[in-house]
Every structure is written in C-alpha cells, then in structure tokens.
C-alpha atoms as a PDB file:
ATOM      1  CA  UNK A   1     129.062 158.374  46.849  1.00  0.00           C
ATOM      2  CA  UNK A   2     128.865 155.893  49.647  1.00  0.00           C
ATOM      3  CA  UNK A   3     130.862 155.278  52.732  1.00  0.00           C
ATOM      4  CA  UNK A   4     132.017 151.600  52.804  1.00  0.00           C
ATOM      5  CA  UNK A   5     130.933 149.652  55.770  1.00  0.00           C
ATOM      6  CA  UNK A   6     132.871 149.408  59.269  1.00  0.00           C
ATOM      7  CA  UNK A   7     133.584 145.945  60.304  1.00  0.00           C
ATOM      8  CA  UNK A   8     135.487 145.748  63.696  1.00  0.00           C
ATOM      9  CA  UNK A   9     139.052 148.104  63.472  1.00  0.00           C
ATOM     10  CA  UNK A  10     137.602 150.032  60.183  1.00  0.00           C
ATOM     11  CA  UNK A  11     138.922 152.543  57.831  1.00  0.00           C
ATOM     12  CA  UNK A  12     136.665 154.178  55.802  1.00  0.00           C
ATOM     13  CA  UNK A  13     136.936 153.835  52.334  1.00  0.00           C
ATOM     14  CA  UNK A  14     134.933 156.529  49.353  1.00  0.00           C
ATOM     15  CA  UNK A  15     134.017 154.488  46.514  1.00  0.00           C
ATOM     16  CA  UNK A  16     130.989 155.510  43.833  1.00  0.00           C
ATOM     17  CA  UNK A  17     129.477 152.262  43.191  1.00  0.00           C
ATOM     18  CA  UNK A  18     129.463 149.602  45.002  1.00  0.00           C
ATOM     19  CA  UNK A  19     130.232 146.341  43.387  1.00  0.00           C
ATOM     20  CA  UNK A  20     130.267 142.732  43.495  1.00  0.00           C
ATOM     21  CA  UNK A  21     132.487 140.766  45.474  1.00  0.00           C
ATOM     22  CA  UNK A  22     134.691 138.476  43.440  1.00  0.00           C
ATOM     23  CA  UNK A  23     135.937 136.202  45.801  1.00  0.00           C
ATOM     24  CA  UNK A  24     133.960 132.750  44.121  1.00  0.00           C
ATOM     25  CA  UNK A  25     133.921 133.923  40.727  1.00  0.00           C
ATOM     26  CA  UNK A  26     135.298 131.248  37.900  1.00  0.00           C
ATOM     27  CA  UNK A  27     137.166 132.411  35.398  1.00  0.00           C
ATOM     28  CA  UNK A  28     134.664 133.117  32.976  1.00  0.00           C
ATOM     29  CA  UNK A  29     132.470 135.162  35.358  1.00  0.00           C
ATOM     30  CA  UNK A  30     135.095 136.834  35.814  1.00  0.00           C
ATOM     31  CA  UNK A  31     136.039 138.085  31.890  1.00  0.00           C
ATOM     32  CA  UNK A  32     132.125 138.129  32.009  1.00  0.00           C
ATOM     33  CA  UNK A  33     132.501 141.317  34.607  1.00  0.00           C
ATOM     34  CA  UNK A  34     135.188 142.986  33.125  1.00  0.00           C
ATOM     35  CA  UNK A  35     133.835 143.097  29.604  1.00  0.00           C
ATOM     36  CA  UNK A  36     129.642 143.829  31.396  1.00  0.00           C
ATOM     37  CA  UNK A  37     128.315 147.447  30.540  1.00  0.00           C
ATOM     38  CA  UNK A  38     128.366 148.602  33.882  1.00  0.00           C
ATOM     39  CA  UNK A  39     131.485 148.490  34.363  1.00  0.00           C
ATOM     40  CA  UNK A  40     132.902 149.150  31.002  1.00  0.00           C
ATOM     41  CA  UNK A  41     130.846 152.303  31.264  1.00  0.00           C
ATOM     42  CA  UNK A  42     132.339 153.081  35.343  1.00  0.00           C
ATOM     43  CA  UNK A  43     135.605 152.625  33.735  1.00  0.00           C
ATOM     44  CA  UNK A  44     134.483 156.052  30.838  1.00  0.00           C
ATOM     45  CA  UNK A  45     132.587 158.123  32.960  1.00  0.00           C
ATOM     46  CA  UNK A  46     134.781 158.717  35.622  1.00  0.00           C
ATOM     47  CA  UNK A  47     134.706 156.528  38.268  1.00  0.00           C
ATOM     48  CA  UNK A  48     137.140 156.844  41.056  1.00  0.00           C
ATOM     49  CA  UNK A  49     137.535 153.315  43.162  1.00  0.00           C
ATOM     50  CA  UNK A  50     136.025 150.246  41.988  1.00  0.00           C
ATOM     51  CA  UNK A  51     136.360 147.386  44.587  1.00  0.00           C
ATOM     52  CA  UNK A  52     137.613 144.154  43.555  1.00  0.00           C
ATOM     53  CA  UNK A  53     138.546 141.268  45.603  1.00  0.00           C
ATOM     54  CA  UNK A  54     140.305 138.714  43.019  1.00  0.00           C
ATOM     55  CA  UNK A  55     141.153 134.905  44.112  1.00  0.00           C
ATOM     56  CA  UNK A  56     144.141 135.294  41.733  1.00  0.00           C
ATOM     57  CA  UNK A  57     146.964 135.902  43.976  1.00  0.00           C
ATOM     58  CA  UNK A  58     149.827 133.716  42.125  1.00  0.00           C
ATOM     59  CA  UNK A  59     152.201 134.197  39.783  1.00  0.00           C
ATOM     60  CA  UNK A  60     150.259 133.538  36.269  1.00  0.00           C
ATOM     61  CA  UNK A  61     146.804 134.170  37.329  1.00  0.00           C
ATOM     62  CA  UNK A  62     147.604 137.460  39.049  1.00  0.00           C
ATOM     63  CA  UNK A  63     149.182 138.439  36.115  1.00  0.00           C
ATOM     64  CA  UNK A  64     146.125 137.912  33.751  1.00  0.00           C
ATOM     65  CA  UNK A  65     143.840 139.818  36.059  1.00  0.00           C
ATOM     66  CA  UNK A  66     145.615 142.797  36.089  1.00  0.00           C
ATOM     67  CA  UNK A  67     145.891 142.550  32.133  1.00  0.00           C
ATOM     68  CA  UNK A  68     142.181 142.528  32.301  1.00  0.00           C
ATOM     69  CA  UNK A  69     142.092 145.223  34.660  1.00  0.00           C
ATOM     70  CA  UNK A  70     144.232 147.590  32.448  1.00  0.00           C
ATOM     71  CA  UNK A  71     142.289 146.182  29.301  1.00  0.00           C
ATOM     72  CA  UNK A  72     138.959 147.517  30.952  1.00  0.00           C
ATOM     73  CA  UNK A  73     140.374 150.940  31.370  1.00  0.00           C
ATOM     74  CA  UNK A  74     141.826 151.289  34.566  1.00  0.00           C
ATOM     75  CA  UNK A  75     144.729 154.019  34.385  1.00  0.00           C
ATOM     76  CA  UNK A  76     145.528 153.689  38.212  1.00  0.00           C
ATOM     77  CA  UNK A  77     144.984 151.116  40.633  1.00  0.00           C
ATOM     78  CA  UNK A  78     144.739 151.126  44.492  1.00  0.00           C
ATOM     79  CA  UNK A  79     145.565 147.786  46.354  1.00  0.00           C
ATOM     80  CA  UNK A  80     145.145 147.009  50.193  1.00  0.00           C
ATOM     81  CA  UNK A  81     147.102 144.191  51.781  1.00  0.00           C
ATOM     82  CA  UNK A  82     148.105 142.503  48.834  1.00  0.00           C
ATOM     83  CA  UNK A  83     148.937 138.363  49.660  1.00  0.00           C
ATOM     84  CA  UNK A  84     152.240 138.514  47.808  1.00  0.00           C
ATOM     85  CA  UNK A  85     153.862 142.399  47.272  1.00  0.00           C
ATOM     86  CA  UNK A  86     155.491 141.280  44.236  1.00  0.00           C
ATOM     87  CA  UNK A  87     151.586 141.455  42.310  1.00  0.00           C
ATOM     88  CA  UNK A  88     152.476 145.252  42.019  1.00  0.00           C
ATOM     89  CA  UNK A  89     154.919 144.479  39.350  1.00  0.00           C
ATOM     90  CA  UNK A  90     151.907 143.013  37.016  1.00  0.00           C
ATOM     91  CA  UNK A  91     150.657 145.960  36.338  1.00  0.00           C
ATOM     92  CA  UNK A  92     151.788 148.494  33.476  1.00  0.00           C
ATOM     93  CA  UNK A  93     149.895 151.142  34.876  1.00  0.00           C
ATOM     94  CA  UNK A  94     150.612 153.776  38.392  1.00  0.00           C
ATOM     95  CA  UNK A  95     149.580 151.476  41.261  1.00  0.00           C
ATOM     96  CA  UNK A  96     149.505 152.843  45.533  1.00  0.00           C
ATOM     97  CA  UNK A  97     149.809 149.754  47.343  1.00  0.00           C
ATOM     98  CA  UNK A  98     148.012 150.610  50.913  1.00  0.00           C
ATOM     99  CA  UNK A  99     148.642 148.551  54.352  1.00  0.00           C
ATOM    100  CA  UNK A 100     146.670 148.431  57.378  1.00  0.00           C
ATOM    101  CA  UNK A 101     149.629 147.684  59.619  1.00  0.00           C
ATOM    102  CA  UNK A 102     149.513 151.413  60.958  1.00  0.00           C
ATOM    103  CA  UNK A 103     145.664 150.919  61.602  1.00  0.00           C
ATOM    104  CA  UNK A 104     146.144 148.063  63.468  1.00  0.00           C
ATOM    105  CA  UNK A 105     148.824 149.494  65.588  1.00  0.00           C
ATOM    106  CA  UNK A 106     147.173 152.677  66.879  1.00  0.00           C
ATOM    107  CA  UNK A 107     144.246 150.158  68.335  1.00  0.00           C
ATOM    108  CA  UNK A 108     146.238 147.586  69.855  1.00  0.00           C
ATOM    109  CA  UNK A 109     148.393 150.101  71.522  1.00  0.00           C
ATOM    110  CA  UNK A 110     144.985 152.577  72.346  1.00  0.00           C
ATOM    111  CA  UNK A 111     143.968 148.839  73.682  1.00  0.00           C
ATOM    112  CA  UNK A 112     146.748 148.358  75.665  1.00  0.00           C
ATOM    113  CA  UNK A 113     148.751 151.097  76.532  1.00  0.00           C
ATOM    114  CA  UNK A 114     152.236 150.574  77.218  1.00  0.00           C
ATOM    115  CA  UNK A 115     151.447 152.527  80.500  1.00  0.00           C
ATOM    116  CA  UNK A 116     149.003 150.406  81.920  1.00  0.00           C
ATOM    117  CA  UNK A 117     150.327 147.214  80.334  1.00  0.00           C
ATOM    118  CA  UNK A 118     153.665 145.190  80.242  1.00  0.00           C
ATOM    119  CA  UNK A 119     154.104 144.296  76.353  1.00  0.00           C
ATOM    120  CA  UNK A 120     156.897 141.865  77.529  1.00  0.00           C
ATOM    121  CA  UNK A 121     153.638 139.743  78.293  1.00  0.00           C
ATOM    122  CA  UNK A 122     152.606 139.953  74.675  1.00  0.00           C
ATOM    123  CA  UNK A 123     153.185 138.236  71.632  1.00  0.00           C
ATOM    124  CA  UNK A 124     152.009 139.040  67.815  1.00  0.00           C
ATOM    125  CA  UNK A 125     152.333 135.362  66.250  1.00  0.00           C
ATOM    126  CA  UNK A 126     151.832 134.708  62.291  1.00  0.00           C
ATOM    127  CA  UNK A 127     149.419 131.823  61.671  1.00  0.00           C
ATOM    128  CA  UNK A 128     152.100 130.819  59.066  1.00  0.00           C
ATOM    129  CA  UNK A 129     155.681 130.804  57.989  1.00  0.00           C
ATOM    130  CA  UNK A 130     154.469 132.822  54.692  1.00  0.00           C
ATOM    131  CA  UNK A 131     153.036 135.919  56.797  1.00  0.00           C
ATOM    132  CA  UNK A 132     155.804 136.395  58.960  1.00  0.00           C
ATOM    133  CA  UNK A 133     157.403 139.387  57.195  1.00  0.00           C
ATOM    134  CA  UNK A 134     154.295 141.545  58.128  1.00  0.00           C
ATOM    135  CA  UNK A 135     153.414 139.852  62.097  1.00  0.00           C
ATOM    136  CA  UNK A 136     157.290 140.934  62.767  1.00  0.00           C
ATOM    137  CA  UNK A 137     157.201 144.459  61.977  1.00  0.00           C
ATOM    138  CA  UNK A 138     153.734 145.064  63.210  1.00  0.00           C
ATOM    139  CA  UNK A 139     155.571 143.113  66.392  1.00  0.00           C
ATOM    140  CA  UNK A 140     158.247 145.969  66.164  1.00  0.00           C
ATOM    141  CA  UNK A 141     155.729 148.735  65.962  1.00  0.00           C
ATOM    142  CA  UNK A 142     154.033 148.146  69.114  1.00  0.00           C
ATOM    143  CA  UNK A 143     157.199 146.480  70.945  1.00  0.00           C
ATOM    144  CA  UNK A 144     156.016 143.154  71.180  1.00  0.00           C
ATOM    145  CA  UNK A 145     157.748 139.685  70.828  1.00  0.00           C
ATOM    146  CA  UNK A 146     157.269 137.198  68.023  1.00  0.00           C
ATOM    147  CA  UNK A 147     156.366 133.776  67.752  1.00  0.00           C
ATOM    148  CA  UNK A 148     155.326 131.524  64.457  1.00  0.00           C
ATOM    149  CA  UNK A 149     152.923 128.597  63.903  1.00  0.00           C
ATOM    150  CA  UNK A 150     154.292 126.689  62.179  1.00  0.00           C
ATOM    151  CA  UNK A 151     152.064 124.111  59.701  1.00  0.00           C
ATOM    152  CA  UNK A 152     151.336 121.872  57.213  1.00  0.00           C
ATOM    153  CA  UNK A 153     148.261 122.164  54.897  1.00  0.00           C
ATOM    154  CA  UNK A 154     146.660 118.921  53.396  1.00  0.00           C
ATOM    155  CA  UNK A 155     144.645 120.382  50.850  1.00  0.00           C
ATOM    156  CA  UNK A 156     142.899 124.085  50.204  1.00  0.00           C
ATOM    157  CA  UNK A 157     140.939 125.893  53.104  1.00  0.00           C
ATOM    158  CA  UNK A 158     142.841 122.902  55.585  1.00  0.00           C
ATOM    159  CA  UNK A 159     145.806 123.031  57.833  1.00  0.00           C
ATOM    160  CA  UNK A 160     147.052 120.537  60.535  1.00  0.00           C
ATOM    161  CA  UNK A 161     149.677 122.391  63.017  1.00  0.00           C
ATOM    162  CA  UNK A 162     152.639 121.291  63.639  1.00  0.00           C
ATOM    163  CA  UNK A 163     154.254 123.386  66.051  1.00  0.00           C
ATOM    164  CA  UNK A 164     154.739 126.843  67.850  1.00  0.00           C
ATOM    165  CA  UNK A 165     158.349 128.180  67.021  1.00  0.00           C
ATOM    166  CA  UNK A 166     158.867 131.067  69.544  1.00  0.00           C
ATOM    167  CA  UNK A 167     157.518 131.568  73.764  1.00  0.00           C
ATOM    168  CA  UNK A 168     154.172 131.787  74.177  1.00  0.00           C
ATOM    169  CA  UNK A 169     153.680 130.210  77.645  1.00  0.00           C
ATOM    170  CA  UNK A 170     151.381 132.535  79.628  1.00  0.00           C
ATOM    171  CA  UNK A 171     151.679 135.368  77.122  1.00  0.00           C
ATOM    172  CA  UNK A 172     148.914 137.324  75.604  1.00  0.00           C
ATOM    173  CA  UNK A 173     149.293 136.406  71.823  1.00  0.00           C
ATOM    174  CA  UNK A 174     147.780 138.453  68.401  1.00  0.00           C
ATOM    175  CA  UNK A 175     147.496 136.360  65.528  1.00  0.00           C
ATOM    176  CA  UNK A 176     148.500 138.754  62.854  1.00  0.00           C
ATOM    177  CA  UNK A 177     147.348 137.454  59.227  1.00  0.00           C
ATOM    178  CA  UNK A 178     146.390 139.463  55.648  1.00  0.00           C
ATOM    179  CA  UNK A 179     142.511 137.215  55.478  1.00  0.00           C
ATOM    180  CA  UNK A 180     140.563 135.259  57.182  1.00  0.00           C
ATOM    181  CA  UNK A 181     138.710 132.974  54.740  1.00  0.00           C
ATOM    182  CA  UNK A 182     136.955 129.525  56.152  1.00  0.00           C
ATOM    183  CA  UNK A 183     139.071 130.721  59.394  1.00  0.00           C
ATOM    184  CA  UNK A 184     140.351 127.001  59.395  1.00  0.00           C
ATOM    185  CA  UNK A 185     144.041 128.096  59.515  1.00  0.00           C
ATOM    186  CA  UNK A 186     143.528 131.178  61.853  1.00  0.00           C
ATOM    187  CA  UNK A 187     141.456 128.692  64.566  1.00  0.00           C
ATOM    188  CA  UNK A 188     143.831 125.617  64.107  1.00  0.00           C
ATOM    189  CA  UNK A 189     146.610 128.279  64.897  1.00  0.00           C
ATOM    190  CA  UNK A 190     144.805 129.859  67.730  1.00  0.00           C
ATOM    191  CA  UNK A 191     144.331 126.497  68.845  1.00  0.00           C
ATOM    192  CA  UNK A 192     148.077 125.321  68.722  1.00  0.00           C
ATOM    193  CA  UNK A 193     149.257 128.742  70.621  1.00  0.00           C
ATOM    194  CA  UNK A 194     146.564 127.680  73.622  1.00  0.00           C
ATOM    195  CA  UNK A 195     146.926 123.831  73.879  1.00  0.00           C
ATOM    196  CA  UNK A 196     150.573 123.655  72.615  1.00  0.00           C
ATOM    197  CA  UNK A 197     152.319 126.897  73.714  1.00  0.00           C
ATOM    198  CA  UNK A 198     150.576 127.381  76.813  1.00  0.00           C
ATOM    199  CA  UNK A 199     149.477 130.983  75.404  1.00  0.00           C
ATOM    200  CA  UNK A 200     146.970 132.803  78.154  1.00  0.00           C
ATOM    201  CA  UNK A 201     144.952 134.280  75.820  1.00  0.00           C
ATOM    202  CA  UNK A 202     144.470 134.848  72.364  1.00  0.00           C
ATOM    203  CA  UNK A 203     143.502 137.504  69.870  1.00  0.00           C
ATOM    204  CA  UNK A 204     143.438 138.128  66.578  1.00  0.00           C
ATOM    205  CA  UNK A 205     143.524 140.938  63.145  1.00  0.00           C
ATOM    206  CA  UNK A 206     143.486 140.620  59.497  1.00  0.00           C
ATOM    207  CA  UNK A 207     143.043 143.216  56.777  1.00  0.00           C
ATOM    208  CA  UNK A 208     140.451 141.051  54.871  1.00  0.00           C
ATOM    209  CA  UNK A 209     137.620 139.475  56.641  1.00  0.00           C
ATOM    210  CA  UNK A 210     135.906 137.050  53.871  1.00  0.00           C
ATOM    211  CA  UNK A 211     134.202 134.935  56.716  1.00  0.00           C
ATOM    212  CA  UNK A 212     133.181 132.262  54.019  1.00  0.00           C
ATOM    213  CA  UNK A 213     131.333 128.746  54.560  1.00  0.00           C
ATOM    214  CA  UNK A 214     131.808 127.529  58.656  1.00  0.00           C
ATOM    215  CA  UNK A 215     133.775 130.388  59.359  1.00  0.00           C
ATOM    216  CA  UNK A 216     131.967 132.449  61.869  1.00  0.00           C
ATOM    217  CA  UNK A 217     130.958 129.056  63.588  1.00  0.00           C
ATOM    218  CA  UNK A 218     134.685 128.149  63.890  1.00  0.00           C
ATOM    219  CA  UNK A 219     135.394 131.203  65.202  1.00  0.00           C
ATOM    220  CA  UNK A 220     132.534 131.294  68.095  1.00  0.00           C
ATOM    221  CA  UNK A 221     133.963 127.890  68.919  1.00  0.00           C
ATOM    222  CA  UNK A 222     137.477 128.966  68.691  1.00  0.00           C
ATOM    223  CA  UNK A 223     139.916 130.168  72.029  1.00  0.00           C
ATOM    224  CA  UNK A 224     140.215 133.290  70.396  1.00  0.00           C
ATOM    225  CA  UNK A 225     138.814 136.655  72.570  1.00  0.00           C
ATOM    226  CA  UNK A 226     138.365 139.174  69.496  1.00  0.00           C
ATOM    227  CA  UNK A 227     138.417 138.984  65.412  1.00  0.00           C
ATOM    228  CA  UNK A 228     139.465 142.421  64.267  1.00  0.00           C
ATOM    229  CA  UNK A 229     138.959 143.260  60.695  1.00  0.00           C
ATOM    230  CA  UNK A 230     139.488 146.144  58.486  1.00  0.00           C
ATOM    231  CA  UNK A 231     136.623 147.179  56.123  1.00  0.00           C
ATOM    232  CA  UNK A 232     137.922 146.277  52.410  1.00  0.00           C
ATOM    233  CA  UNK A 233     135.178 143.473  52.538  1.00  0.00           C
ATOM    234  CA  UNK A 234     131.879 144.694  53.311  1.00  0.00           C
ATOM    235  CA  UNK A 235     130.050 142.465  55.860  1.00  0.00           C
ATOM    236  CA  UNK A 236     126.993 140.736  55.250  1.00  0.00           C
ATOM    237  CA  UNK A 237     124.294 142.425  57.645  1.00  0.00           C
ATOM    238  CA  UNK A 238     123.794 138.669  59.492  1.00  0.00           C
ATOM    239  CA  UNK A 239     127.768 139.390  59.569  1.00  0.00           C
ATOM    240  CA  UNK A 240     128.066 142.479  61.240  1.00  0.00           C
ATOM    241  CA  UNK A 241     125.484 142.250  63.594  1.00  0.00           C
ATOM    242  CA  UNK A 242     126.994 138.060  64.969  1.00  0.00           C
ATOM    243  CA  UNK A 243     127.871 137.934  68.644  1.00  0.00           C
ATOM    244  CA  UNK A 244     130.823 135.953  67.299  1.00  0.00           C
ATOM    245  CA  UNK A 245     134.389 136.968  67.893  1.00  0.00           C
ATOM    246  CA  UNK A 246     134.248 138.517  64.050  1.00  0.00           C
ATOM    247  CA  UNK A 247     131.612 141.005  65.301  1.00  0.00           C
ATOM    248  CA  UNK A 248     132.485 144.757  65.724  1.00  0.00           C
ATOM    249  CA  UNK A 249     134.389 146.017  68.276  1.00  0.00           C
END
C-alpha cells in the first residue's frame, strides 16, 4: 500500500493503487476507465479504496457515474466533501460520506487559540451563497462570526463579485469552500472581503485542492496569507514544493 500525499492541513489516506485523476476526463474516457482491465480487475481482487475525482456533480450526470461505479463492482463507496450531499442518494450500494470540517477545526483553533486570540476579530466567510451551509457550522465550531460573498458568475471557471453580506471591516476572515479549481472564485472573493469589506487579512481552506490552469499564479497574486488543503488530490511535485500560498504549511 501507499500513503497518499500531504498537501498543506493533510489527512492521510491508505489506498492500494494509485490512480488517475479524473477531473478533465470526457465522457467517453471516462466509460473507457471504468470498463479498462486494471480496474475491472482492482474491482475482483480485492481492492480496498480506489480514488476518483468525478466532474459530475449534478443531478443527471452524478447519477450515471455512480451507475457506472456500481456496474464496475464497487459494493461500498467512500466519499469526501461531496459538492451537493444529496449525490449519496445515487447510489444503490452502502456509502460513508467523510468531511474535513473537524480537520480543519483542530488547526485553525491549534493556529489560533482562543487563549491567545480574540475570535470576535475573526470571520469564516463562504466564497458563495451555495457553500454557506458548511462555512456556518465550521464558523460555529471554532466560535467565529460569518459573513458571505455574495456573486454572480458569467460563464464556467468566472465570477464577478457583487457584494460582502456580513462585517468584515478589520476582521481576520477564512474563506471556507469544498475546491479550489482555477481559484478564480476563491481570489475574486478574497479580493471583495479586502477592497470591499475592509477585511485585515485573509485566509483560506478547502477539502479539494485541484489547482488547475492559472491557479497557483492567481493565488501568489492574490491578498490571501495561506491556501490550506486537505490531501484527497495528490499534488503535482512542482505543486507541493510552490512558494505560493497553496504550498504546505
């Protein structure tokens, strides 16, 4: 077996193989994977964990992929930070449905203790309206306010913000998202919580660091101090080793 990678706040994940990522994959590369011979034969010989990171996080799609998951063989599936909960009710087969909330709070309160630190001064902020439910109770968990960026996207991967619903002025703020793709959203709302809401400094978590295209540029360039990630993505070496803001920490 091999220990998965550590990339910033890490948890570290068993798995037997290690397999491609699936972010990019069309369609038919992806039926093209699930019916390949290495993985119909992980699926009969006993493989444990097989790590899969799917684009197909709405309604239909979503629902097709975990067909084809169960179709390969799968008899239990174990999820991290899914985008939408409701994908658990796809499949037809056990799933455990993991979050890195908990993860996240033992470092940002091991970061700043509520001894040595007035959390009244802090904020946790979601980037959007849709990841609200999870920035408020990580917000609860480590007694911290809550603010929300509030946005409008143009088109995929782009985001113009609007506005900051929620006091940021001279507060520390924690963007609290699920991924961090092209980073576009997370820097534009980074960007709003500085410029617009007067924030005094900015930092930032998700549970799934794809870093794709500009993104490590945008965030070097960006007003945010620190990128935290969880390890469900391994990191390309060039990755882990930036001096960027996604670089360990």
């Amino acid at each position: 077996m091999q220990k998965g990678f550590r990339a910033g706040v890490g948890i570290v994940w068993l798995i037997c193989i290690p397999l491609a990522v699936l972010y990019f994959f069309r369609g038919d590369l992806l039926i093209r994977f699930f019916m390949s011979e290495p993985t119909q034969g992980a699926m009969h010989t006993g493989i444990q964990f097989l790590r899969i990171l799917s684009p197909f996080y709405f309604v239909i799609s979503a629902k097709l992929v975990a067909n084809m998951i169960v179709a390969a063989g799968a008899d239990r599936v174990l999820t991290m930070d899914l985008h939408a909960a409701q994908i658990q009710g796809f499949f037809d087969i056990p799933l455990d449905h993991l979050l890195g909330n908990p993860t996240f709070v033992d470092y940002y309160l091991a970061k700043f203790p509520e001894t040595e630190y007035n959390h009244d001064d802090f904020v946790v902020v979601s980037p959007d309206v849709g990841s609200v439910g999870r920035a408020r109770a990580f917000a609860a968990k480590v007694h911290m306010g809550l603010a929300i960026v509030d946005k409008r996207r143009q088109k995929a991967n782009q985001c113009e913000v609007m506005n900051v619903i929620g006091d940021v002025e001279g507060k520390e703020c924690i963007l609290f998202d699920d991924m961090v793709d092209t980073a576009g959203s997370l820097c534009n709302a980074a960007k709003a919580i500085v410029e617009v809401g007067g924030a005094k400094k900015v930092y930032a978590c998700a549970s799934h660091g794809v870093l794709s295209g500009p993104a490590l540029e945008r965030l070097a360039a960006s007003s945010i101090e620190e990128l935290a990630l969880l390890d469900t993505i391994p990191p390309l070496p060039a990755k882990r080793s930036s001096p960027s803001p996604a670089s360990s920490t």
